[in-house]
PDB file of N, CA and C in Angstrom:
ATOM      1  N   UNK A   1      46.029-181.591 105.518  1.00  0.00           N
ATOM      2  CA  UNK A   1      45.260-180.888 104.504  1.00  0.00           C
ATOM      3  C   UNK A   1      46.192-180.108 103.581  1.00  0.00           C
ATOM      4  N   UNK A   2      45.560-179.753 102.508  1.00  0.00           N
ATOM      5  CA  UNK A   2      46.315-179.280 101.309  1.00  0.00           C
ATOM      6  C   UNK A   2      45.539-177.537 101.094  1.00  0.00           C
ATOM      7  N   UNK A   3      46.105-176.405 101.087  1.00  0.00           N
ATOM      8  CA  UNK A   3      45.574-175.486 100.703  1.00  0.00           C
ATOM      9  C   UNK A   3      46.064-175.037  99.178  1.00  0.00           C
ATOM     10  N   UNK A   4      45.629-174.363  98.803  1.00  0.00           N
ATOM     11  CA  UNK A   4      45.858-173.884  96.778  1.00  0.00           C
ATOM     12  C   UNK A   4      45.285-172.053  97.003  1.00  0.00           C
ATOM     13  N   UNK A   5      46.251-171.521  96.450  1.00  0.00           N
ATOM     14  CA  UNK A   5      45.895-170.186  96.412  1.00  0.00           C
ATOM     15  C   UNK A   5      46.559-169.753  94.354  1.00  0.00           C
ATOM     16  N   UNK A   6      45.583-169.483  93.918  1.00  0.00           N
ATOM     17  CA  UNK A   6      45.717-168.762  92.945  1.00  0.00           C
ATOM     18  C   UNK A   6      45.819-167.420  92.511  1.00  0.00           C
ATOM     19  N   UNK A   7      47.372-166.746  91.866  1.00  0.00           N
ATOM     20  CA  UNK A   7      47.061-165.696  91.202  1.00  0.00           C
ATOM     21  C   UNK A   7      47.150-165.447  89.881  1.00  0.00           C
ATOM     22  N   UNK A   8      47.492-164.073  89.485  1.00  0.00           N
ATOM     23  CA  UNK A   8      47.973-163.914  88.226  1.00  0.00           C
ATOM     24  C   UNK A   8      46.257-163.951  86.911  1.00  0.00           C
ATOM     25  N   UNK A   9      45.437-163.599  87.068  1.00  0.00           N
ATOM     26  CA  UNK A   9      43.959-163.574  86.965  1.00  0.00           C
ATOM     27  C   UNK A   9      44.225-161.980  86.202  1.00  0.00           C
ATOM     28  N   UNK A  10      43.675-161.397  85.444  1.00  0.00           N
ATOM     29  CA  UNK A  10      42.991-160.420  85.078  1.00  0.00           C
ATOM     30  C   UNK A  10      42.672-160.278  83.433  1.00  0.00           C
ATOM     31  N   UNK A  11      42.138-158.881  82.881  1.00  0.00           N
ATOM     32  CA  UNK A  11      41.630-158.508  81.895  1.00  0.00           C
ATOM     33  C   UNK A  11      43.117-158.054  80.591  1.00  0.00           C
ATOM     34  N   UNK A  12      42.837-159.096  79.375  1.00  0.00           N
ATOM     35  CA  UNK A  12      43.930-158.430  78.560  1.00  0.00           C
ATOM     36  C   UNK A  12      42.662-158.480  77.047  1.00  0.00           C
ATOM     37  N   UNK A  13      43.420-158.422  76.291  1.00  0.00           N
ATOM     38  CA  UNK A  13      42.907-158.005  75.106  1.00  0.00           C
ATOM     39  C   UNK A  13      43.355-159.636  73.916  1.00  0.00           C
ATOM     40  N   UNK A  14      42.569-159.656  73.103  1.00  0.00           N
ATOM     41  CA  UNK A  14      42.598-160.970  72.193  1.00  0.00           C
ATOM     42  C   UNK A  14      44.261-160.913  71.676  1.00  0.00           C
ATOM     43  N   UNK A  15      44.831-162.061  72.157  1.00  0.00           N
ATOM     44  CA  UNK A  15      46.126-162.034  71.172  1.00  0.00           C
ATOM     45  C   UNK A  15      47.376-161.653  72.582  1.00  0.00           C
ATOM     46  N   UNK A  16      46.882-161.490  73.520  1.00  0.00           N
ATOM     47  CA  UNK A  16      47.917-161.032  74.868  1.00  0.00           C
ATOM     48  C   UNK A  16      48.148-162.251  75.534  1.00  0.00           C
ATOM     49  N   UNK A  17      49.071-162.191  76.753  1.00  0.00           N
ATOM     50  CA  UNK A  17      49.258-163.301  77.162  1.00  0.00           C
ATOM     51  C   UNK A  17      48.844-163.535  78.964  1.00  0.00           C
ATOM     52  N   UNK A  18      48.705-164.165  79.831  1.00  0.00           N
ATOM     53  CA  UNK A  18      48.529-164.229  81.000  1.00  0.00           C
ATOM     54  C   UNK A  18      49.203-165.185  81.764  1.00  0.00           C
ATOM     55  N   UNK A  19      49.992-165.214  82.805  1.00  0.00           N
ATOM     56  CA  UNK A  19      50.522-166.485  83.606  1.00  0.00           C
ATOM     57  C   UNK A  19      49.986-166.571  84.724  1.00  0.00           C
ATOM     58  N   UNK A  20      49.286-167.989  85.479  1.00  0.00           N
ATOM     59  CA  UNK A  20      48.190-167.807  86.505  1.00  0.00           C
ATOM     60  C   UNK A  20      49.601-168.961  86.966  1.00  0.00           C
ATOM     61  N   UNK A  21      49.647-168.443  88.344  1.00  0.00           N
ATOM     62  CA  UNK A  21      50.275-169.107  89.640  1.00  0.00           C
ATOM     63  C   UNK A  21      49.313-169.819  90.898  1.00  0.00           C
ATOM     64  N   UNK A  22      49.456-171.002  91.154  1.00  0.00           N
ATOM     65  CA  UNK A  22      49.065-171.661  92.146  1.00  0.00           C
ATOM     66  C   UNK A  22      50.149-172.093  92.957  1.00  0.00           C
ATOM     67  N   UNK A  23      50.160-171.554  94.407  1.00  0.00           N
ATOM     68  CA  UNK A  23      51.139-171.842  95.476  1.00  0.00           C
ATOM     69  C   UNK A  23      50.054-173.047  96.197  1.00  0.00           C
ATOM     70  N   UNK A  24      50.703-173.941  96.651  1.00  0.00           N
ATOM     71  CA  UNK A  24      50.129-174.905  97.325  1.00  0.00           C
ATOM     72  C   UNK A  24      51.013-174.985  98.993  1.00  0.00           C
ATOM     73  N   UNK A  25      49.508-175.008  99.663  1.00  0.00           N
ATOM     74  CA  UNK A  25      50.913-174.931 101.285  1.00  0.00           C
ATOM     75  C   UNK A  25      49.924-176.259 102.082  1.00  0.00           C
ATOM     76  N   UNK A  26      50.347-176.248 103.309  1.00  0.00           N
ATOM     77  CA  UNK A  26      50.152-177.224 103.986  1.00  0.00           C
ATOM     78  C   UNK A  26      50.756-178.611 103.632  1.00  0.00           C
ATOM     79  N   UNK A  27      50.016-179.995 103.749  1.00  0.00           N
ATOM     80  CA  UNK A  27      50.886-180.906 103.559  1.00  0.00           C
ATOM     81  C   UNK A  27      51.581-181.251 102.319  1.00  0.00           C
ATOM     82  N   UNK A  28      52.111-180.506 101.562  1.00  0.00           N
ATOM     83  CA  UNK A  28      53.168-180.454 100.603  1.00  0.00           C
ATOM     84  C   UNK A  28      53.552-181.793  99.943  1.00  0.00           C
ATOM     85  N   UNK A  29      54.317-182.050 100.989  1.00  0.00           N
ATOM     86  CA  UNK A  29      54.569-183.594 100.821  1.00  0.00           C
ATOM     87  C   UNK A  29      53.779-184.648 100.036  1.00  0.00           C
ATOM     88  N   UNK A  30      52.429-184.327  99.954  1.00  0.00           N
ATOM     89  CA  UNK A  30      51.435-185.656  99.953  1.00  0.00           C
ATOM     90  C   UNK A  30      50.935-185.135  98.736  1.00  0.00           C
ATOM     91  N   UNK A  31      51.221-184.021  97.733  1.00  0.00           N
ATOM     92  CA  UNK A  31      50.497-183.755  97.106  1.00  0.00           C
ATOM     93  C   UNK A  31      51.029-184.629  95.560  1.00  0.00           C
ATOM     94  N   UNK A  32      50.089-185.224  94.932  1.00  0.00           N
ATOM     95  CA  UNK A  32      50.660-185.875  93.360  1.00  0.00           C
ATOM     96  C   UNK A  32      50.547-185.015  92.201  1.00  0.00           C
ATOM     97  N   UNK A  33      49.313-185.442  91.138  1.00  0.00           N
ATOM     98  CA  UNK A  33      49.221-184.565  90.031  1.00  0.00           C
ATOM     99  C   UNK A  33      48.483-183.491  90.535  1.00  0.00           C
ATOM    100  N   UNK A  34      48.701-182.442  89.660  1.00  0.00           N
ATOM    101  CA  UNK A  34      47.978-181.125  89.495  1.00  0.00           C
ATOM    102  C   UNK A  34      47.519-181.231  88.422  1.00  0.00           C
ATOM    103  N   UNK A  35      46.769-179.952  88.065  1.00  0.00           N
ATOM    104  CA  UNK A  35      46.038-179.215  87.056  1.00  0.00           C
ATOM    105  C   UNK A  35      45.459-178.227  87.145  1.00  0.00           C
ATOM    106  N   UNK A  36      44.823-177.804  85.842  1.00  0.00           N
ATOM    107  CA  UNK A  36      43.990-176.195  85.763  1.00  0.00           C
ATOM    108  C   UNK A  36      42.963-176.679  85.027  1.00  0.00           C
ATOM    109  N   UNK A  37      41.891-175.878  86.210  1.00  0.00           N
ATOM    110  CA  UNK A  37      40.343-176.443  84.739  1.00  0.00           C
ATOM    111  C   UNK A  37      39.736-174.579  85.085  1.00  0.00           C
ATOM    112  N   UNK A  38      38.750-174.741  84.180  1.00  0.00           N
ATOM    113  CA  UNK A  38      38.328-173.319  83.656  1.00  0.00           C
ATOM    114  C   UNK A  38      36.584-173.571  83.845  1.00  0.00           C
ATOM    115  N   UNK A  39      36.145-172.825  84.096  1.00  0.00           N
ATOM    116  CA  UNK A  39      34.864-172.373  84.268  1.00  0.00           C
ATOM    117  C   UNK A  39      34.327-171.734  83.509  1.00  0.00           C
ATOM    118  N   UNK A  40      33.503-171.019  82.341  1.00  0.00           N
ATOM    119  CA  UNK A  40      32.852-170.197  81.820  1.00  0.00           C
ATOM    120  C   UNK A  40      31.237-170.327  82.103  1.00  0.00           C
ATOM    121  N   UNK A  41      30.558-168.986  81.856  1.00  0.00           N
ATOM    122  CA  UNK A  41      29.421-168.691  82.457  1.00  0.00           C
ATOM    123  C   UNK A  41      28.448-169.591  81.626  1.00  0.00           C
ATOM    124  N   UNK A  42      27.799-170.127  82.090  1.00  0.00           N
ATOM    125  CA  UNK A  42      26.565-171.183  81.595  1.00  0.00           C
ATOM    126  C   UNK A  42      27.469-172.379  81.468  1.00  0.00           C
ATOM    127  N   UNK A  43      28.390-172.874  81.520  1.00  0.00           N
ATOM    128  CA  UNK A  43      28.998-174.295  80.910  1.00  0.00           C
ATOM    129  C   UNK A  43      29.780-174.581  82.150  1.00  0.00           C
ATOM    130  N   UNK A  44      29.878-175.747  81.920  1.00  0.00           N
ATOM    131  CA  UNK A  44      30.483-176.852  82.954  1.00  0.00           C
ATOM    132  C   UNK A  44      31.876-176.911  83.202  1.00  0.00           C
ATOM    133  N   UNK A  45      32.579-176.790  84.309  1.00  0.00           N
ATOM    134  CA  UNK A  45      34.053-176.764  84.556  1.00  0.00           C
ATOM    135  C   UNK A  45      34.236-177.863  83.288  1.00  0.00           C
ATOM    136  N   UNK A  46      36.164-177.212  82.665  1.00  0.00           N
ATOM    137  CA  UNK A  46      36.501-178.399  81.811  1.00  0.00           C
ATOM    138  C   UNK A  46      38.236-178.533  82.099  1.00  0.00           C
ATOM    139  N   UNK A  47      38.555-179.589  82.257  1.00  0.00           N
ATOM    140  CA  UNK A  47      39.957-179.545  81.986  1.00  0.00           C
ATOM    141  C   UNK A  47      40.861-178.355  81.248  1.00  0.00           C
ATOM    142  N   UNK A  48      41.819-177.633  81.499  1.00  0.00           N
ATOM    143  CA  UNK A  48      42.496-177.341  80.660  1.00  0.00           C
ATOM    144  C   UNK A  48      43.893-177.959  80.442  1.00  0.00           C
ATOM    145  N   UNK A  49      44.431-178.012  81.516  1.00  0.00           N
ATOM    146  CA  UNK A  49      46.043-178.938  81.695  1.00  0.00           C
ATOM    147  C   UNK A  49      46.268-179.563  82.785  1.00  0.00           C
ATOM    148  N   UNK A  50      47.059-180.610  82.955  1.00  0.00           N
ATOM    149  CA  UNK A  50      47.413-181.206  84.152  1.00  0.00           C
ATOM    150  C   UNK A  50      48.927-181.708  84.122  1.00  0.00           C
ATOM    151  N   UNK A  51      49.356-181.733  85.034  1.00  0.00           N
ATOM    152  CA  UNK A  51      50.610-182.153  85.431  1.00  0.00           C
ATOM    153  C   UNK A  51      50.800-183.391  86.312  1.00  0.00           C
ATOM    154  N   UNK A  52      52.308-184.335  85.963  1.00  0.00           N
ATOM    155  CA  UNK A  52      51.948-185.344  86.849  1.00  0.00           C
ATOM    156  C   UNK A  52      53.142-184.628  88.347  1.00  0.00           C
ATOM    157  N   UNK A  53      53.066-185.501  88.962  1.00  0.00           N
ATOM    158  CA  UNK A  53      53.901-185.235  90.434  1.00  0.00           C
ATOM    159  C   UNK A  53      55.160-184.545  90.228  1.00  0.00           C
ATOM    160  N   UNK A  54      56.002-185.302  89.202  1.00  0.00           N
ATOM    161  CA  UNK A  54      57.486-185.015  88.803  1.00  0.00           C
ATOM    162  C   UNK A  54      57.245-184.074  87.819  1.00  0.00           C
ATOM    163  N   UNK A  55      56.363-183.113  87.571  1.00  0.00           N
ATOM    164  CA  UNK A  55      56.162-181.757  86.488  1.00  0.00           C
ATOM    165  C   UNK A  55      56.618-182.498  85.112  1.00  0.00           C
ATOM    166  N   UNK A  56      55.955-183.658  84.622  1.00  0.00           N
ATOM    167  CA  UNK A  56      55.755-183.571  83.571  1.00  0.00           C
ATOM    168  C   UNK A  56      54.264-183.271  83.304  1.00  0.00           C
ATOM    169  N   UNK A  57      54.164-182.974  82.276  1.00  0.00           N
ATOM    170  CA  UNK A  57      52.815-182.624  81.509  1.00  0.00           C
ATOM    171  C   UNK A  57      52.277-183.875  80.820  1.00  0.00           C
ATOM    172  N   UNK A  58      50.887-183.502  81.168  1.00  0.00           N
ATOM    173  CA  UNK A  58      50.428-184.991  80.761  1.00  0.00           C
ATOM    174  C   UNK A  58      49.036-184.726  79.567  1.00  0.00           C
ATOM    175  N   UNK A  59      48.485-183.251  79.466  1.00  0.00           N
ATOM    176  CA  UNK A  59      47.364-183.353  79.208  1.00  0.00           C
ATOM    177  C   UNK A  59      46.912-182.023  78.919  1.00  0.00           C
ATOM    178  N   UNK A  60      46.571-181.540  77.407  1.00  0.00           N
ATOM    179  CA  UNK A  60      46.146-180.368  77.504  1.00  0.00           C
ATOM    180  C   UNK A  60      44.690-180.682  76.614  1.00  0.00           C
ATOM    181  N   UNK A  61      43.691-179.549  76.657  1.00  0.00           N
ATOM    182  CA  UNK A  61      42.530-179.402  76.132  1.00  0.00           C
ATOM    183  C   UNK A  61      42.986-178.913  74.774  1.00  0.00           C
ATOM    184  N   UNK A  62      42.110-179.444  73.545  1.00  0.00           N
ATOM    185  CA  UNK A  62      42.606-179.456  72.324  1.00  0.00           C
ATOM    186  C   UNK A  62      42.428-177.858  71.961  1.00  0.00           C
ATOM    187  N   UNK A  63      41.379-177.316  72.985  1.00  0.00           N
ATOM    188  CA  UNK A  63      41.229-175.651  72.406  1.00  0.00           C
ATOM    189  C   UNK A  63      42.733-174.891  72.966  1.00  0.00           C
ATOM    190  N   UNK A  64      43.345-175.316  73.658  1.00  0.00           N
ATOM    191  CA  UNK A  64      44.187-174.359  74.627  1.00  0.00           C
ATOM    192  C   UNK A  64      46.003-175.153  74.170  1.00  0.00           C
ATOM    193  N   UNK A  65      46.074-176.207  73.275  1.00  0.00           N
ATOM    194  CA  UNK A  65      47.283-177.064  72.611  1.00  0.00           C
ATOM    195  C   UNK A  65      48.022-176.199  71.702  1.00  0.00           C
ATOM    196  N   UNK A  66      49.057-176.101  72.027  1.00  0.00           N
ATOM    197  CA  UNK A  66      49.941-174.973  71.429  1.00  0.00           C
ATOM    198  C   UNK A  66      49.746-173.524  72.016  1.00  0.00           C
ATOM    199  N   UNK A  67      48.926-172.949  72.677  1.00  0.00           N
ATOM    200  CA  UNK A  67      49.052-171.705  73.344  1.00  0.00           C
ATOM    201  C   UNK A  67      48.848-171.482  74.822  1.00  0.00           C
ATOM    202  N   UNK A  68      48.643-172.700  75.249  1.00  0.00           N
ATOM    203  CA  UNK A  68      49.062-172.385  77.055  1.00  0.00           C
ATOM    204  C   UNK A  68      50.052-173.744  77.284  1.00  0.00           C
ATOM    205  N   UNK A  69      50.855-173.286  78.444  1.00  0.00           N
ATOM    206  CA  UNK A  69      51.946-174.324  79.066  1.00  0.00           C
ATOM    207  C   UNK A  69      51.788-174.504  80.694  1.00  0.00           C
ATOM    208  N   UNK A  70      51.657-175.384  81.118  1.00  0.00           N
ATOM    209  CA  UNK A  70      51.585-176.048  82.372  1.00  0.00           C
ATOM    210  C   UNK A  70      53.416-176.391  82.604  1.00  0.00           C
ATOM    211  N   UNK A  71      53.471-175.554  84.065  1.00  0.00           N
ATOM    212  CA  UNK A  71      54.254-175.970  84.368  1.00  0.00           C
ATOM    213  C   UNK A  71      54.397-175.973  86.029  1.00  0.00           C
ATOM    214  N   UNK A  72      55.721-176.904  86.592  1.00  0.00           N
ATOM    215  CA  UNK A  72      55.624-177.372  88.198  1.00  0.00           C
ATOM    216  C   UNK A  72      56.435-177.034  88.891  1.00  0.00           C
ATOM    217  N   UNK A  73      57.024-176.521  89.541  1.00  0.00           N
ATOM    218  CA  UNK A  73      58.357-175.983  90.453  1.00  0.00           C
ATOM    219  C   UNK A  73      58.288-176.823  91.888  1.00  0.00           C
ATOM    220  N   UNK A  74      58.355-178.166  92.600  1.00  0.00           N
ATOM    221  CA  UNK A  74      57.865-178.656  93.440  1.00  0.00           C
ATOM    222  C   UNK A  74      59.073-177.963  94.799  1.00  0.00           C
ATOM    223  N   UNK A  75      59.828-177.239  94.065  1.00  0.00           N
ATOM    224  CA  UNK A  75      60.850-176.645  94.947  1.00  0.00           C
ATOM    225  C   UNK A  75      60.120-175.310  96.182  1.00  0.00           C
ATOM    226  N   UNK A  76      59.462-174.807  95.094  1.00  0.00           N
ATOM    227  CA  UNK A  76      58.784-173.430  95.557  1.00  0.00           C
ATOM    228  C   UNK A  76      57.598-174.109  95.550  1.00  0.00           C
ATOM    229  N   UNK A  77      56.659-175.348  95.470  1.00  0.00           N
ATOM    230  CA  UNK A  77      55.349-175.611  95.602  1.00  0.00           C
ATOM    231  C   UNK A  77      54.363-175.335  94.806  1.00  0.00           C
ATOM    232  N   UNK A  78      55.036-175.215  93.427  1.00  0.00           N
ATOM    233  CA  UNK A  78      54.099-173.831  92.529  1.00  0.00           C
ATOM    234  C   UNK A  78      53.683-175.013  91.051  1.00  0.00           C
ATOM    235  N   UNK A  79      52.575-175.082  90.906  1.00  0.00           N
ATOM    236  CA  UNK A  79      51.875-175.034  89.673  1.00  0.00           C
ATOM    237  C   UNK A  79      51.360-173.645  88.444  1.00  0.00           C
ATOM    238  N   UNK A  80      51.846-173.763  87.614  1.00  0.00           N
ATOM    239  CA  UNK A  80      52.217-172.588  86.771  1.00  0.00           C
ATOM    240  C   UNK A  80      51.088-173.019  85.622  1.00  0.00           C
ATOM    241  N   UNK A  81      50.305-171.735  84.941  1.00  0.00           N
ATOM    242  CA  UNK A  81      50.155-171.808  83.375  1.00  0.00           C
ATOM    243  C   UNK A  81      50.142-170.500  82.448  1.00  0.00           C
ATOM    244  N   UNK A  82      51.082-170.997  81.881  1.00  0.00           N
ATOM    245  CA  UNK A  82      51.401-169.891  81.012  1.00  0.00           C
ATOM    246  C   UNK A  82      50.187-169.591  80.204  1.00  0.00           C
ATOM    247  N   UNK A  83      49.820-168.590  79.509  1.00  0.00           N
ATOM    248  CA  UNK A  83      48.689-168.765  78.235  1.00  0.00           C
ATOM    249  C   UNK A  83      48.766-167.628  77.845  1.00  0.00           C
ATOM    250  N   UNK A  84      49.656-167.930  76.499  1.00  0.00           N
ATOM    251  CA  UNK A  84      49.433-167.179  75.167  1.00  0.00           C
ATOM    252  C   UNK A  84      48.584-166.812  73.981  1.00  0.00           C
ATOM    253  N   UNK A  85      48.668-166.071  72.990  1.00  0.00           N
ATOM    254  CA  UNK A  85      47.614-165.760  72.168  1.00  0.00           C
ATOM    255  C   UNK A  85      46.128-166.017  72.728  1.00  0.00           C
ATOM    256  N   UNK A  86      45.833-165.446  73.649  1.00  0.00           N
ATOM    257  CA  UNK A  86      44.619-166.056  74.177  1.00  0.00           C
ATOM    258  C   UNK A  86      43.189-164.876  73.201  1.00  0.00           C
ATOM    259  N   UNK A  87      42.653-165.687  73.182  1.00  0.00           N
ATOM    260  CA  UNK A  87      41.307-165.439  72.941  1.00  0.00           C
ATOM    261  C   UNK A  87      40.171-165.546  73.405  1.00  0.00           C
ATOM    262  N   UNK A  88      39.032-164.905  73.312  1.00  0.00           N
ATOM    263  CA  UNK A  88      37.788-164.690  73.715  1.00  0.00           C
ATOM    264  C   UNK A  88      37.208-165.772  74.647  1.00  0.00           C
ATOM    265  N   UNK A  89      36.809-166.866  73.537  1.00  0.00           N
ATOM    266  CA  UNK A  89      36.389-167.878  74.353  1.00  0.00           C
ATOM    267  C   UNK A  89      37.324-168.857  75.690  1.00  0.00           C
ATOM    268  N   UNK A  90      38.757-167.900  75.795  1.00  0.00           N
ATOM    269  CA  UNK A  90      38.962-168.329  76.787  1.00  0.00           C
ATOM    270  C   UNK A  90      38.854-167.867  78.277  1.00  0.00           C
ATOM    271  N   UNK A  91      37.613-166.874  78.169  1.00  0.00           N
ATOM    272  CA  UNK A  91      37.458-166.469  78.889  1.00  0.00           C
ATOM    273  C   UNK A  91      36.520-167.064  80.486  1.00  0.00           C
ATOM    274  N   UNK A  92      36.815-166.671  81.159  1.00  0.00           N
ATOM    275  CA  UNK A  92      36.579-168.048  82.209  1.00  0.00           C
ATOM    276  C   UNK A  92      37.199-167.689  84.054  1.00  0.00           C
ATOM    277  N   UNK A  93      36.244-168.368  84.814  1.00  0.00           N
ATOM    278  CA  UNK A  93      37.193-168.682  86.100  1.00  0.00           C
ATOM    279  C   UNK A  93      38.273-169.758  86.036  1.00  0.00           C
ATOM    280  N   UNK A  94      39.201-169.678  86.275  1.00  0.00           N
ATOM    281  CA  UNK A  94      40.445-170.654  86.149  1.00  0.00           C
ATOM    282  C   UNK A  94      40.786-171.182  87.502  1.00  0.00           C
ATOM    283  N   UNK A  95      40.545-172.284  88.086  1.00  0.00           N
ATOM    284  CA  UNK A  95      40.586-173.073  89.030  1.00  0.00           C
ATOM    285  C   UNK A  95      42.007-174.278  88.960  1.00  0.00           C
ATOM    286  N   UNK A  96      42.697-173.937  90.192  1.00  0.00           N
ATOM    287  CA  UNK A  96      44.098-174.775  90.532  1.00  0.00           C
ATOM    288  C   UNK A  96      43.541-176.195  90.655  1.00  0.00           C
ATOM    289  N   UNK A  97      43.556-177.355  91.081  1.00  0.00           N
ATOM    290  CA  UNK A  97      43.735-178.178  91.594  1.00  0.00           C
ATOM    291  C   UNK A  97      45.018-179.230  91.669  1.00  0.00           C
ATOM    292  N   UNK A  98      44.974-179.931  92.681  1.00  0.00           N
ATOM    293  CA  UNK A  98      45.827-181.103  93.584  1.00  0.00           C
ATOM    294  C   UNK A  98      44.818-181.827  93.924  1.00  0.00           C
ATOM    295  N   UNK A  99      45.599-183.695  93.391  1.00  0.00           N
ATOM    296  CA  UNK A  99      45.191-184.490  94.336  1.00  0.00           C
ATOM    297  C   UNK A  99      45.990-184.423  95.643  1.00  0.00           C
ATOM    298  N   UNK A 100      45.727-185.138  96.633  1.00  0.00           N
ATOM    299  CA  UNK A 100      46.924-185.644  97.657  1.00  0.00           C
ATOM    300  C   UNK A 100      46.066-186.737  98.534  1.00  0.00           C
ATOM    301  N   UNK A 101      46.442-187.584  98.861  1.00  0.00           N
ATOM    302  CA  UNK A 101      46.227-189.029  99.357  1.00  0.00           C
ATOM    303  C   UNK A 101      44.511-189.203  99.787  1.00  0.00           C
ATOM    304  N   UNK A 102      44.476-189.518  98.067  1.00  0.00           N
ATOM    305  CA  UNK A 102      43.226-189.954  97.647  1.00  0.00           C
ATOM    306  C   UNK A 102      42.026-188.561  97.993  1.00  0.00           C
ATOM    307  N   UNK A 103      42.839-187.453  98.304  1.00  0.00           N
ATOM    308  CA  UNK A 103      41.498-186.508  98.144  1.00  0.00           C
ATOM    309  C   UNK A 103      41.592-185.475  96.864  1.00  0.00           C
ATOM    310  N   UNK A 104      40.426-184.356  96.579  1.00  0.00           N
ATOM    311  CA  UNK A 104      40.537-183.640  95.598  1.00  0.00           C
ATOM    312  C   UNK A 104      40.804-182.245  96.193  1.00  0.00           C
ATOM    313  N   UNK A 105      41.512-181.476  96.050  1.00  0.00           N
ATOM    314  CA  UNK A 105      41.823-180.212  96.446  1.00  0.00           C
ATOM    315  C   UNK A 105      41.565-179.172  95.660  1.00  0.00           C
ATOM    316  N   UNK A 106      40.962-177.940  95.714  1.00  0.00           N
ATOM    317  CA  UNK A 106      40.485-176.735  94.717  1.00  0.00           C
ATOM    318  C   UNK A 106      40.966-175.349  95.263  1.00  0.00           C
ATOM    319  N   UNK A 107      41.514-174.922  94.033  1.00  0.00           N
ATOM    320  CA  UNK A 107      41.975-173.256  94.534  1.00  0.00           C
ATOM    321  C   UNK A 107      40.083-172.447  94.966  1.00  0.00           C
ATOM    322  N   UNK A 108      40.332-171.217  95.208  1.00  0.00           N
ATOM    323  CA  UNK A 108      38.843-170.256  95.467  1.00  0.00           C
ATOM    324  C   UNK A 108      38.419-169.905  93.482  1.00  0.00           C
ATOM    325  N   UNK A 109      39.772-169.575  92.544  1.00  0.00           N
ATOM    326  CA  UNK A 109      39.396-169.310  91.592  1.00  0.00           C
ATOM    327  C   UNK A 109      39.842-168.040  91.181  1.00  0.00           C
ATOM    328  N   UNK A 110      40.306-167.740  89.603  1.00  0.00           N
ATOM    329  CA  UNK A 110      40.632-166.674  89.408  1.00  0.00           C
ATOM    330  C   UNK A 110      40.168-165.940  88.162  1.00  0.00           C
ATOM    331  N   UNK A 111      40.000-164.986  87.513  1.00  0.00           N
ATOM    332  CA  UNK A 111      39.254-164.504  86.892  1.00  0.00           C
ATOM    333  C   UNK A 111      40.072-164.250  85.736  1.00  0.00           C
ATOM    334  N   UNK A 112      39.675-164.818  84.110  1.00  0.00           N
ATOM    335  CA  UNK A 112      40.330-164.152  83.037  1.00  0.00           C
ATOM    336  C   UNK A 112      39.411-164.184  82.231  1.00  0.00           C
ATOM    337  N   UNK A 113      39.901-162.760  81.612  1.00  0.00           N
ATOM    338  CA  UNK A 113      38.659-162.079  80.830  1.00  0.00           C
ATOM    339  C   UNK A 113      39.339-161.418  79.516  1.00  0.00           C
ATOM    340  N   UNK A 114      39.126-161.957  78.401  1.00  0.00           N
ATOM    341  CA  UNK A 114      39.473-161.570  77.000  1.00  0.00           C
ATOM    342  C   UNK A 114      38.847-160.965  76.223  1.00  0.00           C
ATOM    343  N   UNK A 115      39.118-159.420  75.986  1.00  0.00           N
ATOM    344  CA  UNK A 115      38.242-158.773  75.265  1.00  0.00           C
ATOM    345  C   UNK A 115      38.809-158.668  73.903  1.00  0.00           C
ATOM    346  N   UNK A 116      37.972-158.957  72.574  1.00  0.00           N
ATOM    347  CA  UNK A 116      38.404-158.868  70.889  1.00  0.00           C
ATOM    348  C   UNK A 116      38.300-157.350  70.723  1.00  0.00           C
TER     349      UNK A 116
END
């Protein structure tokens, strides 16, 4: 099994920046692409970035292109996203995920909140 713990979650102001960390433990080994999808209240989880195995980047959401960065450290186990100039509507639960041999894996979730 694959566990995902997310931090780096809280309240900044329109135009600030936030870096959310996902440590991944257990079978390590087996894990391929990652990503970050986002939650907001009434709307449907959506992609925001994903990464492939070897930390390249494969995929960002056209709202979040040019101001957040996905990145992979497979040394330390860590899925990274940077996010700059952030704004309002990116406000949201921010959820880790990992595949690993053929299953789907999910962080608990972390909270960012952008006030204008």
């Amino acid at each position: 099994q694959v566990q995902l713990a997310e931090s780096g979650g809280g309240s900044v102001q329109t135009g600030g920046s936030l870096r959310l960390s996902c440590v991944i433990s257990g079978k390590t080994w087996t894990v391929g692409p990652g990503a970050w999808y986002r939650q907001a209240p009434g709307k449907e989880r959506e992609l925001v970035a994903r990464i492939t195995r070897g930390g390249v980047p494969r995929e960002y959401a056209v709202s979040v292109k040019g101001r957040f960065t996905i990145s992979r450290d497979n040394d330390k186990n860590r899925v990274d996203l940077q996010m700059d100039n952030l704004r309002p509507e990116d406000t949201a639960v921010y959820y880790c995920y990992a595949s690993a041999q053929g299953l789907d894996f999910w962080g608990q979730g972390t909270q960012v909140t952008v006030s204008s």
